[in-house]
N, C-alpha and C. Protein backbone atom coordinates (compact mmCIF):
# COMPACT_ATOMS: atom_id res chain seq x y z
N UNK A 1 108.17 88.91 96.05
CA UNK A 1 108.52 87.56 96.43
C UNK A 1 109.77 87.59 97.30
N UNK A 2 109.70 87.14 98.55
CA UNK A 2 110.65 87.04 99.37
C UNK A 2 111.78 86.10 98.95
N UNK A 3 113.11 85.84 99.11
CA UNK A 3 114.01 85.32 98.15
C UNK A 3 114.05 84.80 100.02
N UNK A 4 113.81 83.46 100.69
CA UNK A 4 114.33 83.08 101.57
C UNK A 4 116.00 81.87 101.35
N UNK A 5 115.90 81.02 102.25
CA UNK A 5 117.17 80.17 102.20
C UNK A 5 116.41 78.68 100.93
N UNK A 6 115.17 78.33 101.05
CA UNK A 6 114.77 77.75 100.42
C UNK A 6 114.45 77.69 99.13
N UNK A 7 114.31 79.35 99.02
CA UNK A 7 113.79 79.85 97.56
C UNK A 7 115.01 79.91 96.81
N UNK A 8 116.65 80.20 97.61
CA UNK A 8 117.70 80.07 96.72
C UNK A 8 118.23 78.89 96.53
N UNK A 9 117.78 77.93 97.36
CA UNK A 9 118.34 76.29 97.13
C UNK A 9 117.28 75.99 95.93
N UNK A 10 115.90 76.73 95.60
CA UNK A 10 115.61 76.16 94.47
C UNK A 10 116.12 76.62 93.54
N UNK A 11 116.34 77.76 93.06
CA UNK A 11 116.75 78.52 92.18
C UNK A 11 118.01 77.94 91.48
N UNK A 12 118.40 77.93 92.68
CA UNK A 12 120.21 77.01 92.37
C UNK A 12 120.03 75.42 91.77
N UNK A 13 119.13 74.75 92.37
CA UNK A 13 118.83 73.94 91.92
C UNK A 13 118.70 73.59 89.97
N UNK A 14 117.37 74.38 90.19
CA UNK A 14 116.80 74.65 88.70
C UNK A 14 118.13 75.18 88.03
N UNK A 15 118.38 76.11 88.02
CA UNK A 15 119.74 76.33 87.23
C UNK A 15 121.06 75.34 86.98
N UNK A 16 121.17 74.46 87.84
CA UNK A 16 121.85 73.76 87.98
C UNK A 16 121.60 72.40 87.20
N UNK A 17 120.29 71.90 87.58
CA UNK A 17 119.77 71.20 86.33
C UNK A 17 119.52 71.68 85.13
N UNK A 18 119.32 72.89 84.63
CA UNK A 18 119.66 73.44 82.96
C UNK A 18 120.92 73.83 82.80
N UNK A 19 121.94 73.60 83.02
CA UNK A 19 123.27 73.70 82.92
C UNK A 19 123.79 72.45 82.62
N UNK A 20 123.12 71.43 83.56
CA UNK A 20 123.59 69.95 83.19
C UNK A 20 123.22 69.57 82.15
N UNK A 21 121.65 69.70 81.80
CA UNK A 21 121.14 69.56 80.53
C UNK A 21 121.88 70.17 79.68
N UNK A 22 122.39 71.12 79.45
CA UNK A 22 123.27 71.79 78.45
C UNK A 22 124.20 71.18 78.14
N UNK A 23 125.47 70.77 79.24
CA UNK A 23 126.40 69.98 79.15
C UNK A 23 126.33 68.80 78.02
N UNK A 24 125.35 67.88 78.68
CA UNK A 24 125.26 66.41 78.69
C UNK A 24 124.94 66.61 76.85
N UNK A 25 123.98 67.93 76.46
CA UNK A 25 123.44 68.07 75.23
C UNK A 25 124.85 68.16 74.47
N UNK A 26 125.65 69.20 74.76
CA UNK A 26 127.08 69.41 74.24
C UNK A 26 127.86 68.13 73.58
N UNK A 27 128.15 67.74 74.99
CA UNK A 27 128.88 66.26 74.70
C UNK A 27 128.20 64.80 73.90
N UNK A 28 127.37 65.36 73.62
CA UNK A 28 126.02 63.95 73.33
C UNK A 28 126.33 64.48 71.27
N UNK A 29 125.58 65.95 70.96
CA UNK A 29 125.58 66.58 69.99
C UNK A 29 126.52 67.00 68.98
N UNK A 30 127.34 67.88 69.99
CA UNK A 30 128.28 68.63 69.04
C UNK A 30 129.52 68.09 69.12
N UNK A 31 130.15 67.40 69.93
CA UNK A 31 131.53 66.83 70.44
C UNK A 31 131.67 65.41 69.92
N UNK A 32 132.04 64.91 68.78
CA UNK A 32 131.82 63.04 68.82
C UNK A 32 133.80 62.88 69.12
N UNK A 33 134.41 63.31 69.71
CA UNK A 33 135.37 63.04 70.36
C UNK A 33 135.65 62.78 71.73
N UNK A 34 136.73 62.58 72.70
CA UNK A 34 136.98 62.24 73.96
C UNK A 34 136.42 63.59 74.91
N UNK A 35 136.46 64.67 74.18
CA UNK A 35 135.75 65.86 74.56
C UNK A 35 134.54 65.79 74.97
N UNK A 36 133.49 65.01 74.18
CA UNK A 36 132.21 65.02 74.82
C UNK A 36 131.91 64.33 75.87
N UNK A 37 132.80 63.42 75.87
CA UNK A 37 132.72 62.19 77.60
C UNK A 37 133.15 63.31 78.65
N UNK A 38 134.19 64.21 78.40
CA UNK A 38 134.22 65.11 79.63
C UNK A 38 132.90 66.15 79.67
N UNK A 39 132.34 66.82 78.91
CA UNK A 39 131.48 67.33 78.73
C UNK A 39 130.27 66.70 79.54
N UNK A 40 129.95 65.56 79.17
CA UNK A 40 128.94 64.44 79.74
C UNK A 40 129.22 64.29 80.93
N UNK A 41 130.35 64.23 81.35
CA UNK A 41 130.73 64.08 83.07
C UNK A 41 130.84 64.66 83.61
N UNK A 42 131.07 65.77 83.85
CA UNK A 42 130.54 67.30 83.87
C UNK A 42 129.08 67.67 84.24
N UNK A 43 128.29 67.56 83.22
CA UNK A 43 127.20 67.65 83.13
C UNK A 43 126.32 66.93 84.66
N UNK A 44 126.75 66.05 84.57
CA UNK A 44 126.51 64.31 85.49
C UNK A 44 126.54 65.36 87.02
N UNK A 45 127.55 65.51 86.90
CA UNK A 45 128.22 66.15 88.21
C UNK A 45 127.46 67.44 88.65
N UNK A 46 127.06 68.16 87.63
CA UNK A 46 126.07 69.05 87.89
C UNK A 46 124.61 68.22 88.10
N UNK A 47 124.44 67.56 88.46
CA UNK A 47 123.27 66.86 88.11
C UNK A 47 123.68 66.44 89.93
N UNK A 48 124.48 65.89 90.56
CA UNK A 48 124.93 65.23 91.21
C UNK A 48 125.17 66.91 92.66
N UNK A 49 125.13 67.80 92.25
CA UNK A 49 125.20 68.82 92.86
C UNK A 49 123.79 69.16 93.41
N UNK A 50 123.10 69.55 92.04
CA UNK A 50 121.71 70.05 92.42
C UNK A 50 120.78 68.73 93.16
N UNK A 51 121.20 67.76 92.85
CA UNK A 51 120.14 67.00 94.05
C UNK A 51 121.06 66.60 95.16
N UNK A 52 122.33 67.40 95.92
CA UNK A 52 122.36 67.56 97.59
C UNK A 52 121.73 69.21 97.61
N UNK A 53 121.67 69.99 96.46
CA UNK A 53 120.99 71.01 97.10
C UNK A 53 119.83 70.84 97.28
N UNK A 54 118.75 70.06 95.83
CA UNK A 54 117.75 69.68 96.51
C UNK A 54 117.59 69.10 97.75
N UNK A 55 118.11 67.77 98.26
CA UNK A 55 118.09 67.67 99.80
C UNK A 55 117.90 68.69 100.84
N UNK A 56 119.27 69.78 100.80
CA UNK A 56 119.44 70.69 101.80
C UNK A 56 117.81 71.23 101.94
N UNK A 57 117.26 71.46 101.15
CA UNK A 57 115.88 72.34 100.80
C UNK A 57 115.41 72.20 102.58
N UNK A 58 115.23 72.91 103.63
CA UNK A 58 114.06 72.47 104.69
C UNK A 58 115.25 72.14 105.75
N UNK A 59 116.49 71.82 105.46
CA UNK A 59 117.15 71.69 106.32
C UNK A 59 118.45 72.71 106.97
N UNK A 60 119.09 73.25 106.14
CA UNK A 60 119.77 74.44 106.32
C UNK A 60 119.59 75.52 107.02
């Protein structure tokens, strides 16, 4: 499998959205303090990353 510019904007992507999911799980689950709102926003932000990489996809 050729690893082009597209295949690493997905990759990054996908990873990027299970990282957020992780986060958001953190702060939601295990944190019931001011800790988990950063955790959660965080998370958000990773979330907020991977879809301009999704965009880039085709254009870069």
């Amino acid at each position: 499998m050729a690893m082009n510019k597209n295949t690493v904007l997905a990759w990054a992507t996908t990873i990027m959205i299970i990282v957020g999911l992780a986060l958001i799980a953190l702060g939601a689950f295990r944190y019931d303090d001011v800790a988990g709102w950063g955790f959660a926003a965080v998370g958000i932000g990773f979330f907020a990353n991977a879809w301009v990489f999704n965009a880039l996809k085709g254009r870069v």
